[in-house]
PDB file of N, CA and C in Angstrom:
ATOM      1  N   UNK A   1     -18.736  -0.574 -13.781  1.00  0.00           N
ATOM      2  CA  UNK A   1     -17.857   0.318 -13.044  1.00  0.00           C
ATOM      3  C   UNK A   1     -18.280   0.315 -11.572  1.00  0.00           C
ATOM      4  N   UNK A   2     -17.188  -0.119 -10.676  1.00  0.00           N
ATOM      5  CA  UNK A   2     -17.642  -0.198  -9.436  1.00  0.00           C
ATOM      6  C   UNK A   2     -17.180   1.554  -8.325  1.00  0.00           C
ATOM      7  N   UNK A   3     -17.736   1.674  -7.551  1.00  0.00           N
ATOM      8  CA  UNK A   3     -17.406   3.062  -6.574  1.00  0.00           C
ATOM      9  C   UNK A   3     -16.570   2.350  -5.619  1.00  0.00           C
ATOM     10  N   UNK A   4     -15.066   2.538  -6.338  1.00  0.00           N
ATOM     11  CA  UNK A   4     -13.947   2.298  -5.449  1.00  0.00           C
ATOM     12  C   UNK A   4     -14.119   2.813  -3.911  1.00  0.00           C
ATOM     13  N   UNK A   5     -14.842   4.076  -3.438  1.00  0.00           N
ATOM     14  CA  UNK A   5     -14.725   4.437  -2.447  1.00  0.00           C
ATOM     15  C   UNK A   5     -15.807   3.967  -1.229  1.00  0.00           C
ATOM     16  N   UNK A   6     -16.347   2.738  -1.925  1.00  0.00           N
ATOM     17  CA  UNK A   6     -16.982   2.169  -1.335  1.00  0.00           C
ATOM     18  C   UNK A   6     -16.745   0.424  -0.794  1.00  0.00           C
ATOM     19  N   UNK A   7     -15.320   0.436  -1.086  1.00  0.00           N
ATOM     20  CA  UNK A   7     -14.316  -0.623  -1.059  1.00  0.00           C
ATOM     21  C   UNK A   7     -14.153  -0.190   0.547  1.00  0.00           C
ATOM     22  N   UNK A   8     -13.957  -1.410   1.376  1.00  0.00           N
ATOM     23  CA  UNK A   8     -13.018  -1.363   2.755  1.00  0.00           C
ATOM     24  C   UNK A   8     -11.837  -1.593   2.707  1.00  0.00           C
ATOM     25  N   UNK A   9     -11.408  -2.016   1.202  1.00  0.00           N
ATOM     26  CA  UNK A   9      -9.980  -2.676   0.476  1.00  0.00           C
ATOM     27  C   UNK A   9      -9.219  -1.058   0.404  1.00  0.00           C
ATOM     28  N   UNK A  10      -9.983  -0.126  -0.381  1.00  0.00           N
ATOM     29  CA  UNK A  10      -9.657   0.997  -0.468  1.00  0.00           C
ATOM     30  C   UNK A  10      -9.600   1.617   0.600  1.00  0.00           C
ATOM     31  N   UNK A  11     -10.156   1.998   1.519  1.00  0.00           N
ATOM     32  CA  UNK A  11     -10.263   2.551   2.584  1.00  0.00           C
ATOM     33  C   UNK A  11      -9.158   2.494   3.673  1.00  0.00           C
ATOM     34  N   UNK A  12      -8.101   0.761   3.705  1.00  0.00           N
ATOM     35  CA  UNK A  12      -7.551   0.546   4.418  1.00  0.00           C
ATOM     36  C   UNK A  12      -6.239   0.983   3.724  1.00  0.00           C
ATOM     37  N   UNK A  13      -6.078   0.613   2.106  1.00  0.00           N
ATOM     38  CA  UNK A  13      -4.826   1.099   1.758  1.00  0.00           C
ATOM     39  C   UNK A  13      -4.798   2.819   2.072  1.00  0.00           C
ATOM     40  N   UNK A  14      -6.145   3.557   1.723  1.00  0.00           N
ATOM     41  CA  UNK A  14      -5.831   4.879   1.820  1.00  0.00           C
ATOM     42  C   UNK A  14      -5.417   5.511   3.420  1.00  0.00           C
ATOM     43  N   UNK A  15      -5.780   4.687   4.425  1.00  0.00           N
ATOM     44  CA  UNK A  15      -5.357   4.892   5.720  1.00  0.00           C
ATOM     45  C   UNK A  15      -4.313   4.888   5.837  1.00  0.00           C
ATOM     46  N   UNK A  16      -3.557   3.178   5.274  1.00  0.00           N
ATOM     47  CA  UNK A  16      -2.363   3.005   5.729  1.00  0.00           C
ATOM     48  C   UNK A  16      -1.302   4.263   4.606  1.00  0.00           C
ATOM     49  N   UNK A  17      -1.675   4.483   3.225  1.00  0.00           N
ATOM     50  CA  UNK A  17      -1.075   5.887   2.703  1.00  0.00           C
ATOM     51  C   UNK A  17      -1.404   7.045   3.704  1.00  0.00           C
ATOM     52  N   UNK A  18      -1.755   7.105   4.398  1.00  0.00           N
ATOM     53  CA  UNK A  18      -1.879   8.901   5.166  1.00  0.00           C
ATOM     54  C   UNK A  18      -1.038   8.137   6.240  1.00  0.00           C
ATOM     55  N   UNK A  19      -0.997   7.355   6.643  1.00  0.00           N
ATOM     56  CA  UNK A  19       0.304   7.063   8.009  1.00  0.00           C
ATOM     57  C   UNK A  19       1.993   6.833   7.606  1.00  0.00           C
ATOM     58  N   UNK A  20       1.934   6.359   6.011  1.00  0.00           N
ATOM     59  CA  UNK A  20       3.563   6.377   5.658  1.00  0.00           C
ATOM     60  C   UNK A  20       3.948   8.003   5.342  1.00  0.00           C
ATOM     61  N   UNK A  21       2.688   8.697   4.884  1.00  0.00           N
ATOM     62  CA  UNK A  21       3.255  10.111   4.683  1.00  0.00           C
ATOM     63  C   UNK A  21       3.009  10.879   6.273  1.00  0.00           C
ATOM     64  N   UNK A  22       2.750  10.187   6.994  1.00  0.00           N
ATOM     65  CA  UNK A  22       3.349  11.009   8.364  1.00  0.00           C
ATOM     66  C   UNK A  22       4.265  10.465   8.916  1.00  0.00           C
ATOM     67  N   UNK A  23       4.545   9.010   9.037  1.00  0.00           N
ATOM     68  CA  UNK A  23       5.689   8.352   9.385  1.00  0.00           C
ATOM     69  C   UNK A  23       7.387   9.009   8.728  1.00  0.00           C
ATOM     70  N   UNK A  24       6.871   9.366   7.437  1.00  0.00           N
ATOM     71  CA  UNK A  24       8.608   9.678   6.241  1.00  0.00           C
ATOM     72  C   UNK A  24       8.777  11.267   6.699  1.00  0.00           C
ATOM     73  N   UNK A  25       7.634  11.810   7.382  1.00  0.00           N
ATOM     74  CA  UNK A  25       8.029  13.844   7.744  1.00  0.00           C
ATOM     75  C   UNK A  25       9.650  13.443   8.485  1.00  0.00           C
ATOM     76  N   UNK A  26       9.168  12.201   8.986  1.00  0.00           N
ATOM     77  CA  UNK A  26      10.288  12.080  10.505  1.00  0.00           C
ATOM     78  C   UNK A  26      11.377  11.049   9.628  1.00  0.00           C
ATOM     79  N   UNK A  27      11.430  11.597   8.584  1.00  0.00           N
ATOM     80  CA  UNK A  27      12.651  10.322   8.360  1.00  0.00           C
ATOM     81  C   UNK A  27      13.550  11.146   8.013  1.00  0.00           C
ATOM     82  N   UNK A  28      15.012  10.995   7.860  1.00  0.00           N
ATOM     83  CA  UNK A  28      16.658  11.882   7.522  1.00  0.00           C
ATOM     84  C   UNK A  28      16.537  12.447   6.336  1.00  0.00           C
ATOM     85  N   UNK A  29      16.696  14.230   6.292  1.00  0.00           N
ATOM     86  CA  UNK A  29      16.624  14.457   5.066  1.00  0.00           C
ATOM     87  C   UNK A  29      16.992  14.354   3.588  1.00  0.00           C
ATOM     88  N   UNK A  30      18.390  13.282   4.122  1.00  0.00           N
ATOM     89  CA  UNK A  30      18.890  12.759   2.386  1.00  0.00           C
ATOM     90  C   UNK A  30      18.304  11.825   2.154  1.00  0.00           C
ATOM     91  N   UNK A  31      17.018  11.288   2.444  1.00  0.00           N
ATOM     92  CA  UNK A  31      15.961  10.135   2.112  1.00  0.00           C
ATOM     93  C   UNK A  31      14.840  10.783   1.583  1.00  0.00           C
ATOM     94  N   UNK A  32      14.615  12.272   1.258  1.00  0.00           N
ATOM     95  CA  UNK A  32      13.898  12.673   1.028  1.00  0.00           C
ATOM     96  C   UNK A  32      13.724  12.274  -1.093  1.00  0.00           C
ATOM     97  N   UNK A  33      14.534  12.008  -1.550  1.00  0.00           N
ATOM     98  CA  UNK A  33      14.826  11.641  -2.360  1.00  0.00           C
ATOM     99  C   UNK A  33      15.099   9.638  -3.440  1.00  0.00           C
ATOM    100  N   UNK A  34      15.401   9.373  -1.740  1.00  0.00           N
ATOM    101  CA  UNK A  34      15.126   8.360  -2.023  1.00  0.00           C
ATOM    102  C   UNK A  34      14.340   7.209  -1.343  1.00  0.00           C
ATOM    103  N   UNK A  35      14.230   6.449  -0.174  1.00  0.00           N
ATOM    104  CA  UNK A  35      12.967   5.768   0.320  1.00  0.00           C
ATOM    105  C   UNK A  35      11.971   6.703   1.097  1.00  0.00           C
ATOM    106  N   UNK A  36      11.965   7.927   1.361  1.00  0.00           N
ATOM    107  CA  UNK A  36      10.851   8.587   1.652  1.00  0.00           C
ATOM    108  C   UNK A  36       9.885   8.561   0.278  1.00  0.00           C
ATOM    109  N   UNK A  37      10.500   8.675  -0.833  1.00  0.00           N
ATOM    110  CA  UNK A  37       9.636   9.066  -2.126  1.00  0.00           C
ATOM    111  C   UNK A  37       9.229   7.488  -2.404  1.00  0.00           C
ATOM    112  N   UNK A  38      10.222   6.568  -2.462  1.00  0.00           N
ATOM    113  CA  UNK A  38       9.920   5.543  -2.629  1.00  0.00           C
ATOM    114  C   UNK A  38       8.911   4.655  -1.988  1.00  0.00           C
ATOM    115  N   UNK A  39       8.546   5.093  -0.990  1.00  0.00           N
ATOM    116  CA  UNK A  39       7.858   4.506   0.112  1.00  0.00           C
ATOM    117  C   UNK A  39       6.275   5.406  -0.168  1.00  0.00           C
ATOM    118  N   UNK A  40       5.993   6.448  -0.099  1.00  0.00           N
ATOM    119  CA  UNK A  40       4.775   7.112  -0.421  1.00  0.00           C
ATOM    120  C   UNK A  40       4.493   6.996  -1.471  1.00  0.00           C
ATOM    121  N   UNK A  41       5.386   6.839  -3.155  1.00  0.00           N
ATOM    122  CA  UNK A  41       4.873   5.728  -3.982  1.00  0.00           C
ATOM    123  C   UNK A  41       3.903   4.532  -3.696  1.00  0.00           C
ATOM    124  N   UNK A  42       4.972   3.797  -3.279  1.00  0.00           N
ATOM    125  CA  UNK A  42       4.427   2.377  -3.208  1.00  0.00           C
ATOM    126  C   UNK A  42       2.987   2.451  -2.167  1.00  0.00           C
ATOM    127  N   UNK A  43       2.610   3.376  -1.051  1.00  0.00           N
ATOM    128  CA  UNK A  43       1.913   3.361  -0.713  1.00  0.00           C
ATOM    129  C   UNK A  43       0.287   3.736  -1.065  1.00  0.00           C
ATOM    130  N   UNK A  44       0.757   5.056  -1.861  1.00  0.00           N
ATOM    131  CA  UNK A  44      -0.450   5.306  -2.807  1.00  0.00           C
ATOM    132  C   UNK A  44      -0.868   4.943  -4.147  1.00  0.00           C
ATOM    133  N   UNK A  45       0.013   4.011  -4.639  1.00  0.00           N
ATOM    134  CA  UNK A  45       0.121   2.930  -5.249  1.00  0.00           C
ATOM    135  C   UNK A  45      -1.121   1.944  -5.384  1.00  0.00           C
ATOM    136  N   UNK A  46      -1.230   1.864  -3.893  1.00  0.00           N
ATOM    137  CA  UNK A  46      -2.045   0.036  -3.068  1.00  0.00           C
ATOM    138  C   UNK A  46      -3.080   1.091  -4.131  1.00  0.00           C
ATOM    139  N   UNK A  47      -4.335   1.824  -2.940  1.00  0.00           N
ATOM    140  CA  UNK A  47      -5.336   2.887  -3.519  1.00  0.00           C
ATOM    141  C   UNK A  47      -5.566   2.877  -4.801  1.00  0.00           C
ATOM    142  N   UNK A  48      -4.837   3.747  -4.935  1.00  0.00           N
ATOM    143  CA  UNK A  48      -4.654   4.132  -6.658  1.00  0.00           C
ATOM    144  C   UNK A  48      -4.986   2.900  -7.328  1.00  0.00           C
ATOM    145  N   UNK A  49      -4.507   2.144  -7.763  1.00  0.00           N
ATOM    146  CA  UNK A  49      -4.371   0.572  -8.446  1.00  0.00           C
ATOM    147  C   UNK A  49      -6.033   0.077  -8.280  1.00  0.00           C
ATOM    148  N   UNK A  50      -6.433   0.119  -7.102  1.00  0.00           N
ATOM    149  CA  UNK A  50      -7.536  -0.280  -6.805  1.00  0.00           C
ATOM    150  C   UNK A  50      -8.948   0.527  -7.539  1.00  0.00           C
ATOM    151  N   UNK A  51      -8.663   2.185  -7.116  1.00  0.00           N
ATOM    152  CA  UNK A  51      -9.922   2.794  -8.127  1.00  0.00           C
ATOM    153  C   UNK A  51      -9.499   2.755  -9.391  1.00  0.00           C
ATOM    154  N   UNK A  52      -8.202   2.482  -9.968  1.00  0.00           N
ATOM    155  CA  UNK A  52      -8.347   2.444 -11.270  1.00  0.00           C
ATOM    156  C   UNK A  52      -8.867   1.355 -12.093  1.00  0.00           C
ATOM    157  N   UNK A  53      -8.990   0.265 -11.142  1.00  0.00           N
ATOM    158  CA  UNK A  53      -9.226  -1.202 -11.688  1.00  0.00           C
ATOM    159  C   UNK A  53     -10.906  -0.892 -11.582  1.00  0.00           C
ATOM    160  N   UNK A  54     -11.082  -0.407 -10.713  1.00  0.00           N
ATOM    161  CA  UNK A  54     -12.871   0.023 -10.662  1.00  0.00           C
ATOM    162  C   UNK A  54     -12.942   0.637 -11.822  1.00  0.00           C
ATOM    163  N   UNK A  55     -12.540   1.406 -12.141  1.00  0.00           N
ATOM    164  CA  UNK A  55     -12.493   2.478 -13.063  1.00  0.00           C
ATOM    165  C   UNK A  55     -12.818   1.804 -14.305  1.00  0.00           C
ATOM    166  N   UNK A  56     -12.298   0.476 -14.455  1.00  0.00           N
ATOM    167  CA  UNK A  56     -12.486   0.000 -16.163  1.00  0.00           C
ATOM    168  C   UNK A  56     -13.736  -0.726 -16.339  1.00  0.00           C
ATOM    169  N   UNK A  57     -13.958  -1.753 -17.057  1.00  0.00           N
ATOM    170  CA  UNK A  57     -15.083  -1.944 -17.771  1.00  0.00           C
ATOM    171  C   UNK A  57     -15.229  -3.665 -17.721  1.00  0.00           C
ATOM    172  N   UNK A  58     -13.874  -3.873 -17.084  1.00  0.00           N
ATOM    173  CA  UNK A  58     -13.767  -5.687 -17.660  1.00  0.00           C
ATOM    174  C   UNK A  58     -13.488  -6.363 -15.963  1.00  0.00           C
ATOM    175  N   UNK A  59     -13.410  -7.392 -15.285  1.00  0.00           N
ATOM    176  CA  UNK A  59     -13.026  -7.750 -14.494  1.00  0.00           C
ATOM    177  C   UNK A  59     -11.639  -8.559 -14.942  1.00  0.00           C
ATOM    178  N   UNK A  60     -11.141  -8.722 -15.829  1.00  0.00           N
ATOM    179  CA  UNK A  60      -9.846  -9.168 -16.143  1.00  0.00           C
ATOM    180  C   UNK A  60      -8.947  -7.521 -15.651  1.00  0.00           C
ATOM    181  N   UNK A  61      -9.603  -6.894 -15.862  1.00  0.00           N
ATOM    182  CA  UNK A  61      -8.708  -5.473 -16.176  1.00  0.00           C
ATOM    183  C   UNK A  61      -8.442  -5.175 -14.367  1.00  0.00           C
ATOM    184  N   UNK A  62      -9.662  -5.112 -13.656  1.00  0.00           N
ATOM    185  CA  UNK A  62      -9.917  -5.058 -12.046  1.00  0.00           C
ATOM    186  C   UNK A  62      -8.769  -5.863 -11.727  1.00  0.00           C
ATOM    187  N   UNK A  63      -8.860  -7.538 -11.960  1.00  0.00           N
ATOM    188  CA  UNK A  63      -7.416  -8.319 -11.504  1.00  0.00           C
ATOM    189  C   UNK A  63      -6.710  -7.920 -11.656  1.00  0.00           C
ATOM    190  N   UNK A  64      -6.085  -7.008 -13.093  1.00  0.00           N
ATOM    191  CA  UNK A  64      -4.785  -6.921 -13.311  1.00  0.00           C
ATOM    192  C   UNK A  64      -4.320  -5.767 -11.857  1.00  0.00           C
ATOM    193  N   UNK A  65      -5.645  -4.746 -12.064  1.00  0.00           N
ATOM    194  CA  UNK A  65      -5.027  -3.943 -11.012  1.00  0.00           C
ATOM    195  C   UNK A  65      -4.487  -4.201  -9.654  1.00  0.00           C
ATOM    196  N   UNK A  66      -5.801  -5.148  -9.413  1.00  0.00           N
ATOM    197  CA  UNK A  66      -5.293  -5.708  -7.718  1.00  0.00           C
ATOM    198  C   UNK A  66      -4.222  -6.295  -7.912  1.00  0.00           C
ATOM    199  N   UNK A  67      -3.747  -6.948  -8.558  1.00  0.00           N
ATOM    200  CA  UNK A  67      -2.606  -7.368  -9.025  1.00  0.00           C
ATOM    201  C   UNK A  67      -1.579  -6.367  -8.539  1.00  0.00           C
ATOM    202  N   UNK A  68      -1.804  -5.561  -9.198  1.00  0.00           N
ATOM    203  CA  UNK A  68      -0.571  -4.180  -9.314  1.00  0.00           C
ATOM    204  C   UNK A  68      -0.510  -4.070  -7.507  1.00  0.00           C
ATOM    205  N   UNK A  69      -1.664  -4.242  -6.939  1.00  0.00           N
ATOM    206  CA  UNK A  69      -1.772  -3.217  -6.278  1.00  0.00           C
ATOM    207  C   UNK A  69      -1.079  -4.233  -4.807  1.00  0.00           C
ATOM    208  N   UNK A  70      -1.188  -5.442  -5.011  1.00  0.00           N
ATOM    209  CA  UNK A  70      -0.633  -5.965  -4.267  1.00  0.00           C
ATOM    210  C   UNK A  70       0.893  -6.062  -4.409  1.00  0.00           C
ATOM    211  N   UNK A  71       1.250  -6.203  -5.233  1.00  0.00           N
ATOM    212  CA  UNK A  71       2.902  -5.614  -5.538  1.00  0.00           C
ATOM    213  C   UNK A  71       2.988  -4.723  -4.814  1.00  0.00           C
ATOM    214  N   UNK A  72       2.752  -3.639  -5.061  1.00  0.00           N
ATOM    215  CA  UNK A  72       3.033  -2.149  -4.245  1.00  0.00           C
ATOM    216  C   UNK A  72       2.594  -2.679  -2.694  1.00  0.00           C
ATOM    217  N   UNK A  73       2.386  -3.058  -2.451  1.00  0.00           N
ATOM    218  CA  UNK A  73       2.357  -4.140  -0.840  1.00  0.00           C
ATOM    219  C   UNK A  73       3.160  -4.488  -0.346  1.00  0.00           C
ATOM    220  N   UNK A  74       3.440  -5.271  -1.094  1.00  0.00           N
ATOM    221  CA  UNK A  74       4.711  -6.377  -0.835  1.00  0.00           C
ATOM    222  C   UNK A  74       6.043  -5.292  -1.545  1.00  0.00           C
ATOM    223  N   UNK A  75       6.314  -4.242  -1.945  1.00  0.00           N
ATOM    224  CA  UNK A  75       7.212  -3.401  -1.854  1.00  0.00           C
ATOM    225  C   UNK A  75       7.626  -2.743  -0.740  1.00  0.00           C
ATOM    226  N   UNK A  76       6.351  -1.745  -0.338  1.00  0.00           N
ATOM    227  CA  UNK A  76       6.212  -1.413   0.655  1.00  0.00           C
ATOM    228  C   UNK A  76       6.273  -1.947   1.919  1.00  0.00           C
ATOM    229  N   UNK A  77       6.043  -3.011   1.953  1.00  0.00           N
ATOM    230  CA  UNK A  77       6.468  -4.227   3.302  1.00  0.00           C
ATOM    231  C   UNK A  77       7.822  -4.451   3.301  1.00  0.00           C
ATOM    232  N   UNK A  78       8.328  -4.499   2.309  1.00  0.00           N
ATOM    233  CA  UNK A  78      10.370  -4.063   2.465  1.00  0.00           C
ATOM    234  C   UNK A  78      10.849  -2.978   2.745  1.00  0.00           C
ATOM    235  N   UNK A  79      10.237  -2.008   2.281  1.00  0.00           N
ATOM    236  CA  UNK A  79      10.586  -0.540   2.586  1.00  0.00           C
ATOM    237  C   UNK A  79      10.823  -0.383   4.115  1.00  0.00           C
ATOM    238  N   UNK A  80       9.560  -0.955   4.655  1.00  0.00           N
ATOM    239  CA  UNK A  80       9.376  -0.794   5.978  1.00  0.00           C
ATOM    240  C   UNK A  80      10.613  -2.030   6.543  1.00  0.00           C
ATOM    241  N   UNK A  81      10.611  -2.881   6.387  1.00  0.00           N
ATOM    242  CA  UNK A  81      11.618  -3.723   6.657  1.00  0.00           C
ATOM    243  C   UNK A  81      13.150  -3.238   6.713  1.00  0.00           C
ATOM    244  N   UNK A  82      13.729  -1.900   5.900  1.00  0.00           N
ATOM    245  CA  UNK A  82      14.461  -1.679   5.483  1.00  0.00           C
ATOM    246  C   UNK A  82      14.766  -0.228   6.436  1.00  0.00           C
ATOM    247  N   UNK A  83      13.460   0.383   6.335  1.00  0.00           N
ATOM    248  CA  UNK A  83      13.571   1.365   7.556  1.00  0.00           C
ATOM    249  C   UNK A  83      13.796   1.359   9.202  1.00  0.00           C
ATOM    250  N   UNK A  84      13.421  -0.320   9.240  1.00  0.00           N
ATOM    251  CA  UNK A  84      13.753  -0.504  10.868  1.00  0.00           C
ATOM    252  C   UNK A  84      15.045  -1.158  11.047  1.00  0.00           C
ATOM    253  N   UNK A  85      15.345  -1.951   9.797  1.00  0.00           N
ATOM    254  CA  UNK A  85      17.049  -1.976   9.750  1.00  0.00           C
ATOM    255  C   UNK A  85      17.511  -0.969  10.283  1.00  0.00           C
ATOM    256  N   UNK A  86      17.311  -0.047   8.853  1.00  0.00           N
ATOM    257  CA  UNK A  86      17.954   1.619   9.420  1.00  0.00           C
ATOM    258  C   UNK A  86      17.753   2.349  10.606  1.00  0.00           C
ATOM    259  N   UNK A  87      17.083   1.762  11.217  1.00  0.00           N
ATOM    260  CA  UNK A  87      16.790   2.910  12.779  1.00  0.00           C
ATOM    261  C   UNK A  87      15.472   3.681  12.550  1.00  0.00           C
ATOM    262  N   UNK A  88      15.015   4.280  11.118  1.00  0.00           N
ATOM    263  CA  UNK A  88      14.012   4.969  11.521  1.00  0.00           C
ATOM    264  C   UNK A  88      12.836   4.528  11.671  1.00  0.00           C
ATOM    265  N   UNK A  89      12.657   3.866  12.141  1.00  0.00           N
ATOM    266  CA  UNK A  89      11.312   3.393  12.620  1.00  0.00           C
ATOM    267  C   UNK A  89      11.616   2.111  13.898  1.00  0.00           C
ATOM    268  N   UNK A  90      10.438   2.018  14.823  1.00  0.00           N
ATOM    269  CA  UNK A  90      10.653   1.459  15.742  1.00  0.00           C
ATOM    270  C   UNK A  90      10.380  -0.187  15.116  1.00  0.00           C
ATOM    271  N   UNK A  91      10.809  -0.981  15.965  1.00  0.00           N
ATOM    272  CA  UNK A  91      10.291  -2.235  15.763  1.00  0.00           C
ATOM    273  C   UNK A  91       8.663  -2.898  16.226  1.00  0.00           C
ATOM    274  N   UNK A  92       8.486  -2.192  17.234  1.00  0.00           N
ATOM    275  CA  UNK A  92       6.943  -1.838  17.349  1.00  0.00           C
ATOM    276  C   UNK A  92       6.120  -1.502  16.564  1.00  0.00           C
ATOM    277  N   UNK A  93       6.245  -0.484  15.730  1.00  0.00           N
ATOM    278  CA  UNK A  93       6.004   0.188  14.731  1.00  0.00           C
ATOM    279  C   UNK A  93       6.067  -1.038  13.439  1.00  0.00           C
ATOM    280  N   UNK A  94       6.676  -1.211  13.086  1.00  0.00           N
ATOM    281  CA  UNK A  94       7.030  -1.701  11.829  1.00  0.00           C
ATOM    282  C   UNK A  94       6.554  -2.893  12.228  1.00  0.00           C
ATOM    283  N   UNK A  95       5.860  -4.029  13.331  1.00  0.00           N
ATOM    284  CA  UNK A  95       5.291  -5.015  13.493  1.00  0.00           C
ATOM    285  C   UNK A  95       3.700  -4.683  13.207  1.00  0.00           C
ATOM    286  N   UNK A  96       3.241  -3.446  13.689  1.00  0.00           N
ATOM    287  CA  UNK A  96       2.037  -2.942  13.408  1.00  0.00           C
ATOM    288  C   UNK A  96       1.376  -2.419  12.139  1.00  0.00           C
ATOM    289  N   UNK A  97       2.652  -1.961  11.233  1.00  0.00           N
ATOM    290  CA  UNK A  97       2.456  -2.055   9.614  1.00  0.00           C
ATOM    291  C   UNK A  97       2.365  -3.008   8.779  1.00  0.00           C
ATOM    292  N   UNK A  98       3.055  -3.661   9.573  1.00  0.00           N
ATOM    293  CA  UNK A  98       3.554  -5.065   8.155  1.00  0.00           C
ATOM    294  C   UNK A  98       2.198  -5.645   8.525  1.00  0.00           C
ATOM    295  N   UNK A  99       1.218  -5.759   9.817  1.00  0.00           N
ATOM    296  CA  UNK A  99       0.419  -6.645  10.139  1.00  0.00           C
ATOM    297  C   UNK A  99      -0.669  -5.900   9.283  1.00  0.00           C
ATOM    298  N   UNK A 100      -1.065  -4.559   9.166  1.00  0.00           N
ATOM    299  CA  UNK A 100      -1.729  -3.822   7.973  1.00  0.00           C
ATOM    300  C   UNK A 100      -1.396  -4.606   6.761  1.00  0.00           C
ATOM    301  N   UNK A 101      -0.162  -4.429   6.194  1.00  0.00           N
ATOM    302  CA  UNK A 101      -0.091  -4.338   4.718  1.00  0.00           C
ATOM    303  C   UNK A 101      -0.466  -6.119   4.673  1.00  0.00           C
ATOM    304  N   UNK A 102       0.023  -6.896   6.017  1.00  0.00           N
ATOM    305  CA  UNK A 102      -0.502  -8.353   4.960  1.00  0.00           C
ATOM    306  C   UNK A 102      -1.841  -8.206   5.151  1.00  0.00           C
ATOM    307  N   UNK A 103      -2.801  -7.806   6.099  1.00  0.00           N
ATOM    308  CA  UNK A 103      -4.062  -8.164   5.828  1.00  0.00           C
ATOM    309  C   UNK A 103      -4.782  -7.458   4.676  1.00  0.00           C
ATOM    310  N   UNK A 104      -4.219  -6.083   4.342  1.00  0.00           N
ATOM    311  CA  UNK A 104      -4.290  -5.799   2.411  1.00  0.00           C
ATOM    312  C   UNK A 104      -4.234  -6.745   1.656  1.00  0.00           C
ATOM    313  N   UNK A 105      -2.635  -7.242   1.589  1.00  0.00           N
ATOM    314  CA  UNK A 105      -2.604  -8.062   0.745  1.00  0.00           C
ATOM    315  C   UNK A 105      -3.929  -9.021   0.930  1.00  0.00           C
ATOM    316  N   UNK A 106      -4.256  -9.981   2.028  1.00  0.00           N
ATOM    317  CA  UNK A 106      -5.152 -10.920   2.006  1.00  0.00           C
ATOM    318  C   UNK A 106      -6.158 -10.341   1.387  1.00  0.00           C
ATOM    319  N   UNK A 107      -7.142  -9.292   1.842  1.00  0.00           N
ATOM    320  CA  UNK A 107      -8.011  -9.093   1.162  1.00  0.00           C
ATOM    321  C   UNK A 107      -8.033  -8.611  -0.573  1.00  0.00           C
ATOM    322  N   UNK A 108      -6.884  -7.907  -0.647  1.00  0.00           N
ATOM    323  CA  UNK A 108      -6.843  -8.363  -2.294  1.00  0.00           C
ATOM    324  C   UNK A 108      -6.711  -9.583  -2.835  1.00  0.00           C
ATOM    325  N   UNK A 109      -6.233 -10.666  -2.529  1.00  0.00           N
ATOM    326  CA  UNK A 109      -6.181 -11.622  -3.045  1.00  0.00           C
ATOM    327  C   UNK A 109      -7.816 -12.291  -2.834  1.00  0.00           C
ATOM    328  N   UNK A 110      -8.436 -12.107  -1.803  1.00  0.00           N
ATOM    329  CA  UNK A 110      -9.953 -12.586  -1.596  1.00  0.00           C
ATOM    330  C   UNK A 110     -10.770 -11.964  -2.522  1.00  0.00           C
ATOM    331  N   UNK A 111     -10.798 -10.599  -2.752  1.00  0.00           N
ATOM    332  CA  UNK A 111     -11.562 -10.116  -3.684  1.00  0.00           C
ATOM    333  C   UNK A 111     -11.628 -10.282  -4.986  1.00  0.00           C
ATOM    334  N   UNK A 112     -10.436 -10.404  -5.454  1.00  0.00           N
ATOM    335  CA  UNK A 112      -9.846 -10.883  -6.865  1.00  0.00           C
ATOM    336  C   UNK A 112     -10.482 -12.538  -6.432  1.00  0.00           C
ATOM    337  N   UNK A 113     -10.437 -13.259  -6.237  1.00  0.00           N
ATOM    338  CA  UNK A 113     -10.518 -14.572  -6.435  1.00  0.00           C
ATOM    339  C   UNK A 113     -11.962 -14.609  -6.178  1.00  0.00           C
ATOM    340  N   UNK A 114     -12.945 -13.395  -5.791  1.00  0.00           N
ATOM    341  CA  UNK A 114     -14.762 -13.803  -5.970  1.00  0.00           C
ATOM    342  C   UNK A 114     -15.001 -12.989  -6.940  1.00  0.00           C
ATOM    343  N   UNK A 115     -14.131 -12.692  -7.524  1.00  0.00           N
ATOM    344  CA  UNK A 115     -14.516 -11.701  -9.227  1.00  0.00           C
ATOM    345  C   UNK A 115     -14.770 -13.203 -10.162  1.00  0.00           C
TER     346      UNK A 115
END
């Protein structure tokens, strides 16, 4: 059992989760229901996925999570894609996330592949 909170993997998804739930305060309130929720999902998702894969006992089980957890990445990297379509978010902005969520992704895929 590893101390997820001693991950920099963790650390960065849990950052980039506390900036989509301040980014969605400011988003239109009939989204409150749907890509505001959808989006702070997928974000605490990355995290989550990650201590739970610590959490088990097997390193097959750890992959599966990072696994998961990179999905919720690459979700969330549309979300955001989808929000600067829509206007709420700047394009500035949304160049400075997506450049977060791929270097997540990279490092999940690095960590999983020295398990």
């Amino acid at each position: 059992m590893r101390d997820f909170r001693k991950l920099s993997i963790w650390s960065k998804g849990h950052q980039l989760t506390l900036k989509i739930y301040m980014l969605t305060k400011c988003f239109p309130k009939e989204e409150t229901f749907g890509l505001v929720s959808q989006m702070r999902r997928a974000a605490y998702s990355i995290p989550s996925n990650i201590a739970e894969g610590c959490g088990r006992n097997s390193v097959p089980d750890l992959k599966r999570f990072l696994t998961i957890s990179s999905g919720s990445a690459s979700e969330l990297e549309y979300q955001l894609c989808l929000s600067k379509d829509l206007n709420y978010i700047s394009e500035p902005l949304f160049k400075e996330l997506e450049q977060e969520i791929i270097e997540i992704k990279k490092m999940l895929f690095s960590f999983s592949s020295k398990l």
